[in-house]
Protein backbone atom coordinates (compact mmCIF):
# COMPACT_ATOMS: atom_id res chain seq x y z
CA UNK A 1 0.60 18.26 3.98
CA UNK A 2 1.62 17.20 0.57
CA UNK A 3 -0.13 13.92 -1.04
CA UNK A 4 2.04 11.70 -2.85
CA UNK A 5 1.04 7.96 -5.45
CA UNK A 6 3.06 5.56 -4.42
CA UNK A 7 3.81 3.70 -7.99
CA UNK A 8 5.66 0.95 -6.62
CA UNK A 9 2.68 -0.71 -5.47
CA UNK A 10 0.74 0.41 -8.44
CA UNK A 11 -2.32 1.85 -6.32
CA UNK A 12 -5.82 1.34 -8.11
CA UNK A 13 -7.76 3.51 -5.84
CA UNK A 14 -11.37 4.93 -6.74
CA UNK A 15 -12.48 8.27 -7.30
CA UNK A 16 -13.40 8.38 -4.06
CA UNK A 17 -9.69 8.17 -2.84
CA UNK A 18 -8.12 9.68 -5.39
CA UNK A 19 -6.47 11.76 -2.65
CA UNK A 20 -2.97 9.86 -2.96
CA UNK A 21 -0.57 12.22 -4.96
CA UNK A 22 3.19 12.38 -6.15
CA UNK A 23 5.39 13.41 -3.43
CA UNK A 24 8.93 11.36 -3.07
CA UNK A 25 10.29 8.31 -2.73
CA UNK A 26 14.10 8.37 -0.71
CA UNK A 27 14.17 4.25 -1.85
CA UNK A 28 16.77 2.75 0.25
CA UNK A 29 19.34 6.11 0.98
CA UNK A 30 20.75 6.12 4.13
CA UNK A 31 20.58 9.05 6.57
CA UNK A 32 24.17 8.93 7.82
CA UNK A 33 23.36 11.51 10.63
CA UNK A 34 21.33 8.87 12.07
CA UNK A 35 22.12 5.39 10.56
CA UNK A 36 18.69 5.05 9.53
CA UNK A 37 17.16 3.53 5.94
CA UNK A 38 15.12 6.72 4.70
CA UNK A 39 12.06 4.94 3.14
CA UNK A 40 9.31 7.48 1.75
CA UNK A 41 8.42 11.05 2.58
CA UNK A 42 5.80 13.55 2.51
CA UNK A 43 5.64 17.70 3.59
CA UNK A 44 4.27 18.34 6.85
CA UNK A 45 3.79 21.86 7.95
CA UNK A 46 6.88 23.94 7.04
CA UNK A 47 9.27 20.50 6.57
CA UNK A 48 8.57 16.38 6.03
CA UNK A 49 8.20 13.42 7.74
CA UNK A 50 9.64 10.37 6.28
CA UNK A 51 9.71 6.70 6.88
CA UNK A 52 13.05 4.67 8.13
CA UNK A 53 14.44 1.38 9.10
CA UNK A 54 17.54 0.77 11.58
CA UNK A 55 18.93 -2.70 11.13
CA UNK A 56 21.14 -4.58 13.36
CA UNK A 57 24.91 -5.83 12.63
CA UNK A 58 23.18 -9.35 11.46
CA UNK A 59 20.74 -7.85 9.46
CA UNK A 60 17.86 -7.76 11.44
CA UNK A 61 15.00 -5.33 11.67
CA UNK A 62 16.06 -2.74 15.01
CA UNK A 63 13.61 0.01 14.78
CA UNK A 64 10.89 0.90 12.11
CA UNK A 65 9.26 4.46 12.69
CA UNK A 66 8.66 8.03 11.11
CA UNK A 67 10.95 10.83 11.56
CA UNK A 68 10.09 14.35 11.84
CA UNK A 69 12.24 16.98 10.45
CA UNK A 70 13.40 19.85 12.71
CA UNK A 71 10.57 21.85 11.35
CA UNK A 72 8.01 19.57 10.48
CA UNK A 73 5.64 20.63 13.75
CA UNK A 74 5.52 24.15 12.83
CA UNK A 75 2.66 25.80 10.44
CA UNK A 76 0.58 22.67 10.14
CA UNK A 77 -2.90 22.95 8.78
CA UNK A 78 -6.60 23.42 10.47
CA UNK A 79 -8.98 21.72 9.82
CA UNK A 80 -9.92 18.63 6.96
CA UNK A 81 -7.98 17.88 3.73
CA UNK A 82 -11.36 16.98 2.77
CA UNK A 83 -11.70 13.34 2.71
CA UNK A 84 -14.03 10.67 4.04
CA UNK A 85 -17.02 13.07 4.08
CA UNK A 86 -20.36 12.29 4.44
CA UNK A 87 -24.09 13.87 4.35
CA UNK A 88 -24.29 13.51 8.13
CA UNK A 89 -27.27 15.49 8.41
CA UNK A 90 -28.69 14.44 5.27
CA UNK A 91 -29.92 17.30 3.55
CA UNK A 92 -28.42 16.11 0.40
CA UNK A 93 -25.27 18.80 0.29
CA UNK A 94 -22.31 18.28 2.23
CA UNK A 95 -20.69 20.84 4.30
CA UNK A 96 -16.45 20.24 3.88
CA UNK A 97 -16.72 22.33 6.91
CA UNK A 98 -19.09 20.08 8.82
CA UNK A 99 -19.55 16.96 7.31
CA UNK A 100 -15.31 15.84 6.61
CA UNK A 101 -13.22 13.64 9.05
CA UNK A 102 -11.00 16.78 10.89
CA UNK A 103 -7.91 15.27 10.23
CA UNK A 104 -5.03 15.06 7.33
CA UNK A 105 -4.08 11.88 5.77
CA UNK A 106 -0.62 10.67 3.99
CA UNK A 107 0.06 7.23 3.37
CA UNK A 108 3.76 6.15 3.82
CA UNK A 109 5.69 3.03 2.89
CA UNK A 110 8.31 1.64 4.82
CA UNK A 111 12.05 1.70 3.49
CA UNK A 112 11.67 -1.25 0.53
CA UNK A 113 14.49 -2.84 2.68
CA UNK A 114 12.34 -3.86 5.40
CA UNK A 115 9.16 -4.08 3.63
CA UNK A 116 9.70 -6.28 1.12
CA UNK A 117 11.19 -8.82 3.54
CA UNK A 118 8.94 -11.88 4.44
CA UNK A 119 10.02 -12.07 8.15
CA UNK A 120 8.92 -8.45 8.64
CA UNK A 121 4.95 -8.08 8.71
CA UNK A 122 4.97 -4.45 9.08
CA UNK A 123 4.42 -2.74 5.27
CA UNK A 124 3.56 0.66 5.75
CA UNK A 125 2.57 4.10 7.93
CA UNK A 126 -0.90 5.59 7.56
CA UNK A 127 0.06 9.34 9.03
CA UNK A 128 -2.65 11.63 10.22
CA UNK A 129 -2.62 14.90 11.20
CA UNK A 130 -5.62 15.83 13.87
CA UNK A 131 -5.78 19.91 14.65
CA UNK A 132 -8.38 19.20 17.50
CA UNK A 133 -8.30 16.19 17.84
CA UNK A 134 -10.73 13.09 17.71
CA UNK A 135 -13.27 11.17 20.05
CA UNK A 136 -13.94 10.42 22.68
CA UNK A 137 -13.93 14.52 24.11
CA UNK A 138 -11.63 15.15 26.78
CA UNK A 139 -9.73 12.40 26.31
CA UNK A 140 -8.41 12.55 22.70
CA UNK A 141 -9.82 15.87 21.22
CA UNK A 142 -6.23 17.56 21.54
CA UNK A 143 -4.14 18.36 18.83
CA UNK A 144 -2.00 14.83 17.85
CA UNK A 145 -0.43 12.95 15.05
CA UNK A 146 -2.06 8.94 14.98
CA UNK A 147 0.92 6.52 13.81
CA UNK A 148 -0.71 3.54 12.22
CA UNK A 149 1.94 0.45 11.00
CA UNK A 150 -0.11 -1.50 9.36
CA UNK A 151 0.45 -5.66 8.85
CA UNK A 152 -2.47 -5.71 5.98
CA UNK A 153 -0.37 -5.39 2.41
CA UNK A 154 -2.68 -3.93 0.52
CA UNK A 155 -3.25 -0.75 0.72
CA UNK A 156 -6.30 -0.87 -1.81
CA UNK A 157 -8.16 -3.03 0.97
CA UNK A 158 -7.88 -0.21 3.52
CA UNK A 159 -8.61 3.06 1.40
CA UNK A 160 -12.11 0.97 0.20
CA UNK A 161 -13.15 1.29 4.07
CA UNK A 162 -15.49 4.17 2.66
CA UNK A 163 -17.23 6.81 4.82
CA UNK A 164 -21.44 6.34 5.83
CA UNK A 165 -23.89 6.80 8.62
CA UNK A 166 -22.42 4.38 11.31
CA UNK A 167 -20.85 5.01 14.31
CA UNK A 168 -19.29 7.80 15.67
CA UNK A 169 -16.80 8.11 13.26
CA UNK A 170 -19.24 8.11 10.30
CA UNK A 171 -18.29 4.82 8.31
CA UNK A 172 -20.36 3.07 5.84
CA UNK A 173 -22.56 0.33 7.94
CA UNK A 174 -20.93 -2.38 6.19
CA UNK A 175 -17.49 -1.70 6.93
CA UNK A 176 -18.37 -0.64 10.70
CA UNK A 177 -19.34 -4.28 11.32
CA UNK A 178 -16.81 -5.85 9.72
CA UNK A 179 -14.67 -3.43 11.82
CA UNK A 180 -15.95 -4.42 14.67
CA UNK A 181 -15.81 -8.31 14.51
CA UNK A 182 -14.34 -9.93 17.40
CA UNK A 183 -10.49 -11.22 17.37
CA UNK A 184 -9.57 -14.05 18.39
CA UNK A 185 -8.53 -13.87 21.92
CA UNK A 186 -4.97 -14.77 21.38
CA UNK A 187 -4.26 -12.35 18.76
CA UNK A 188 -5.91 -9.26 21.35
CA UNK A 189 -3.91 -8.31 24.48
CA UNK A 190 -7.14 -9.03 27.04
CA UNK A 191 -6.84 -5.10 28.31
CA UNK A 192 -8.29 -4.13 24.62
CA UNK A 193 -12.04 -3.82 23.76
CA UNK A 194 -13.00 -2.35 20.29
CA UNK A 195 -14.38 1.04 20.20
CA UNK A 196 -14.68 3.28 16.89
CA UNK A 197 -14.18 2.04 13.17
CA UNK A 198 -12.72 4.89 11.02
CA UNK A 199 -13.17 5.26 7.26
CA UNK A 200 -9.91 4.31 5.18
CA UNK A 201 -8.34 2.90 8.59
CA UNK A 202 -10.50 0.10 10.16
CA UNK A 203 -11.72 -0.69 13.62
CA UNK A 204 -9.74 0.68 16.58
CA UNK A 205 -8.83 -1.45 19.69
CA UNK A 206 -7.80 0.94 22.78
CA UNK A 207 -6.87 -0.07 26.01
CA UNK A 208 -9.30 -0.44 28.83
CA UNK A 209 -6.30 0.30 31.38
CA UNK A 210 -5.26 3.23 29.19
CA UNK A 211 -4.06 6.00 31.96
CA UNK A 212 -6.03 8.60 30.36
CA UNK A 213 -9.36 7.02 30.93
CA UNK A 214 -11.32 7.08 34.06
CA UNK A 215 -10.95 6.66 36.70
CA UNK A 216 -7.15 7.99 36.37
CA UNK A 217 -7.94 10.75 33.67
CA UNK A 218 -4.33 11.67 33.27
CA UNK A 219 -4.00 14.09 30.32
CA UNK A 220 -3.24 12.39 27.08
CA UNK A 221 0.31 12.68 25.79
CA UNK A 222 0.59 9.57 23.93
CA UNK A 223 -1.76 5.96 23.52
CA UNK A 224 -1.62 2.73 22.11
CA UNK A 225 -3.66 1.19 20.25
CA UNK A 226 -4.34 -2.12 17.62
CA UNK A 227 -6.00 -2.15 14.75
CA UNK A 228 -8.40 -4.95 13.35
CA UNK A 229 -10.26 -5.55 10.50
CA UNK A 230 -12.68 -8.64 9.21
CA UNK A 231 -11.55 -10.54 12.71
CA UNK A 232 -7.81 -9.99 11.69
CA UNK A 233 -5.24 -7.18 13.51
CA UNK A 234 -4.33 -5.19 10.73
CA UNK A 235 -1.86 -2.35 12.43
CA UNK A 236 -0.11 -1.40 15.58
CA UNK A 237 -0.54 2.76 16.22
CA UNK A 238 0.98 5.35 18.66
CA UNK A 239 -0.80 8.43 19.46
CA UNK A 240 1.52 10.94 20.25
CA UNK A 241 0.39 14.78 20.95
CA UNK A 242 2.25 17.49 19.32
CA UNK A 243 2.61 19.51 22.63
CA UNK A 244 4.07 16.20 24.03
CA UNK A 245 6.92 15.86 20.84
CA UNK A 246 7.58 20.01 21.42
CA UNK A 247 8.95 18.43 24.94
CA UNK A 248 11.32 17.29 23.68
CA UNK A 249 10.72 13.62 25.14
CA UNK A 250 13.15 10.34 25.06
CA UNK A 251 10.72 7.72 26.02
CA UNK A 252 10.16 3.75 25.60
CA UNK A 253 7.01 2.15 26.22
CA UNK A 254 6.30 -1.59 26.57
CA UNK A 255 3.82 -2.81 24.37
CA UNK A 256 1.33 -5.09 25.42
CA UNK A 257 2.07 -8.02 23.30
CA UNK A 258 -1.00 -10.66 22.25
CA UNK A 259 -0.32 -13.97 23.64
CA UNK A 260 0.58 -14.90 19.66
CA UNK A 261 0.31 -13.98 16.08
CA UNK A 262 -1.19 -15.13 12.72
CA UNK A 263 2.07 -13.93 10.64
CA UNK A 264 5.41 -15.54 11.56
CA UNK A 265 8.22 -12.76 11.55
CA UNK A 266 9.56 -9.47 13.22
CA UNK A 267 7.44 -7.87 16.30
CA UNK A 268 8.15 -4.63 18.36
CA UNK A 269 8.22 -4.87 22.10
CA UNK A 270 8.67 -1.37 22.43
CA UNK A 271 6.89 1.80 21.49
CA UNK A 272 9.78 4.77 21.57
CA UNK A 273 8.86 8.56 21.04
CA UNK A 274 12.31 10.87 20.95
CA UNK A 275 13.81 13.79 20.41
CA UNK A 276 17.80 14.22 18.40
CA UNK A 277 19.23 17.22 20.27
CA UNK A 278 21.80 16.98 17.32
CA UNK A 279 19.71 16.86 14.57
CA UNK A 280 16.47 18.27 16.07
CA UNK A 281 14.65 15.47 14.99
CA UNK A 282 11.38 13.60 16.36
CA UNK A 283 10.88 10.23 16.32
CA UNK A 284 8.20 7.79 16.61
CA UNK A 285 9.26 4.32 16.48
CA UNK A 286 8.65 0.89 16.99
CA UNK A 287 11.25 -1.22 18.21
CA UNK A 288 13.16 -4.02 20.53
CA UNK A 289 12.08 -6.88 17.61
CA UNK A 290 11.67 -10.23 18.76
CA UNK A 291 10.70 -13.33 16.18
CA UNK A 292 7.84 -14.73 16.80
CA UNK A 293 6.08 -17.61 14.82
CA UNK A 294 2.77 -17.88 13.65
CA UNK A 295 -0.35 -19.56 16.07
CA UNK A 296 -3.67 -20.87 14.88
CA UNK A 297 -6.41 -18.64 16.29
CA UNK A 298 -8.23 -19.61 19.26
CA UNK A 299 -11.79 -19.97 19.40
CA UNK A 300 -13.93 -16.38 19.59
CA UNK A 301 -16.07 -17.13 22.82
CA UNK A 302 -19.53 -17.12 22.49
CA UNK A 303 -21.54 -13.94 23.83
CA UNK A 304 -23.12 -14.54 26.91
């Protein structure tokens, strides 16, 4: 998977995630084929996956999502681009083979069209490629592409959440409980609980009612999840499985909404995952936006 800077937000990242390398910017071009806004792209496997925007007749935000080019799912990689690694046995060497996050990372802005609006919170895609997978086993540990739209803005903030000896993803101790700070309850659907915080990402909020957890266990094609950080939400993410893009799906689902929001603007109702049988594109999208304005938080209850 090619690596790509984006300039236009002038990224000052450390050494330590100085994994963010040229690839291509589309801008604003439009994809006729599918009246999308192309926004930025990066290679994936034997083709790319790029960014894009739909807008209605008025002007409003329709869809934001990734698309996948017809061969984008074929020849992808095994294994770890090698970042957010970590002495995890801590005999002062670390193993790339052992001791890296098994997945590969691209971040991707949205088209500038919808991201630089003010009424549209949604900035930008963190894209990861997982070969086997992730926690928790038998559940996630399948091979899947995590979809992460992230509200924060700056990109810097996220890339500093830096790798350590906490938790089961291995993220510095500092970062895992500021990852894990409660939200306040009107900014969390109530079927959410926090589980892992992940290096470069932030904490992850899955859903207690989540089909493929006990005591349904239905095998995982696709989950959704929120993301929060430092007692804010921080991204909305679809887990999608490659096996279940290969069939070829044309799917919506609802998303569980929080009762409000701490940023007036633009907010998906739906999560979509499709297939083009004209272009033989995949797409996962968010979409159905409604406007919602801005709440004050609610009180975090005390633990009992």
């Amino acid at each position: 998977m090619a690596r790509w800077k984006y300039v236009g937000l002038a990224l000052l990242v450390s050494a330590a995630t100085a994994f963010v390398t040229a690839c291509g910017s589309l801008g604003g071009r439009t994809d006729a084929s599918a009246g999308r806004l192309l926004g930025w792209r990066v290679d994936l496997g034997k083709g790319t996956v790029s960014s894009y925007a739909e807008l209605d007749d008025n002007g409003k935000p329709s869809a934001i999502g990734i698309v996948f080019s017809p061969t984008a799912l074929d020849g992808l990689p095994t294994g770890s681009d090698g970042h957010h690694c970590f002495d995890r046995n801590k005999d002062g060497v670390i193993d790339p083979a052992t001791e890296c996050n098994e997945t590969f990372e691209s971040v991707i802005p949205l088209p500038d069209s919808v991201s630089r609006r003010s009424d549209m919170p949604f900035k930008w895609v963190m894209f990861n490629w997982n070969s086997h997978g992730h926690i928790p086993p038998g559940i996630w540990d399948v091979p899947h592409f995590d979809v992460h739209f992230y509200i924060e803005p700056r990109i810097t903030t996220i890339l500093a959440i830096r790798s350590g000896a906490c938790g089961p993803e291995f993220v510095s101790c500092d970062h895992w409980e500021i990852g894990r700070k409660p939200l306040p309850p009107n900014y969390i659907h109530p079927d959410f609980v926090v589980g892992a915080v992940v290096p470069a990402m932030g904490g992850h909020w899955r859903d207690g009612k989540d089909p493929v957890f006990p005591p349904q266990k239905q095998p995982f094609t696709r989950s959704w999840l929120f993301g929060g950080y430092d007692g804010k939400v921080i991204f909305y993410e679809n887990m999608v499985t490659r096996a279940f893009l290969l069939s070829r799906p044309e799917v919506c689902d609802p998303i569980k909404s929080p009762k409000a929001v701490a940023l007036s603007g633009f907010y998906p109702t739906l999560s979509c995952v499709r297939y083009d049988a004209k272009t033989s594109e995949y797409t996962v999208s968010l979409e159905k936006f409604v406007l919602r304005e801005a709440s004050a938080a609610e009180p975090i209850p005390t633990p009992k």
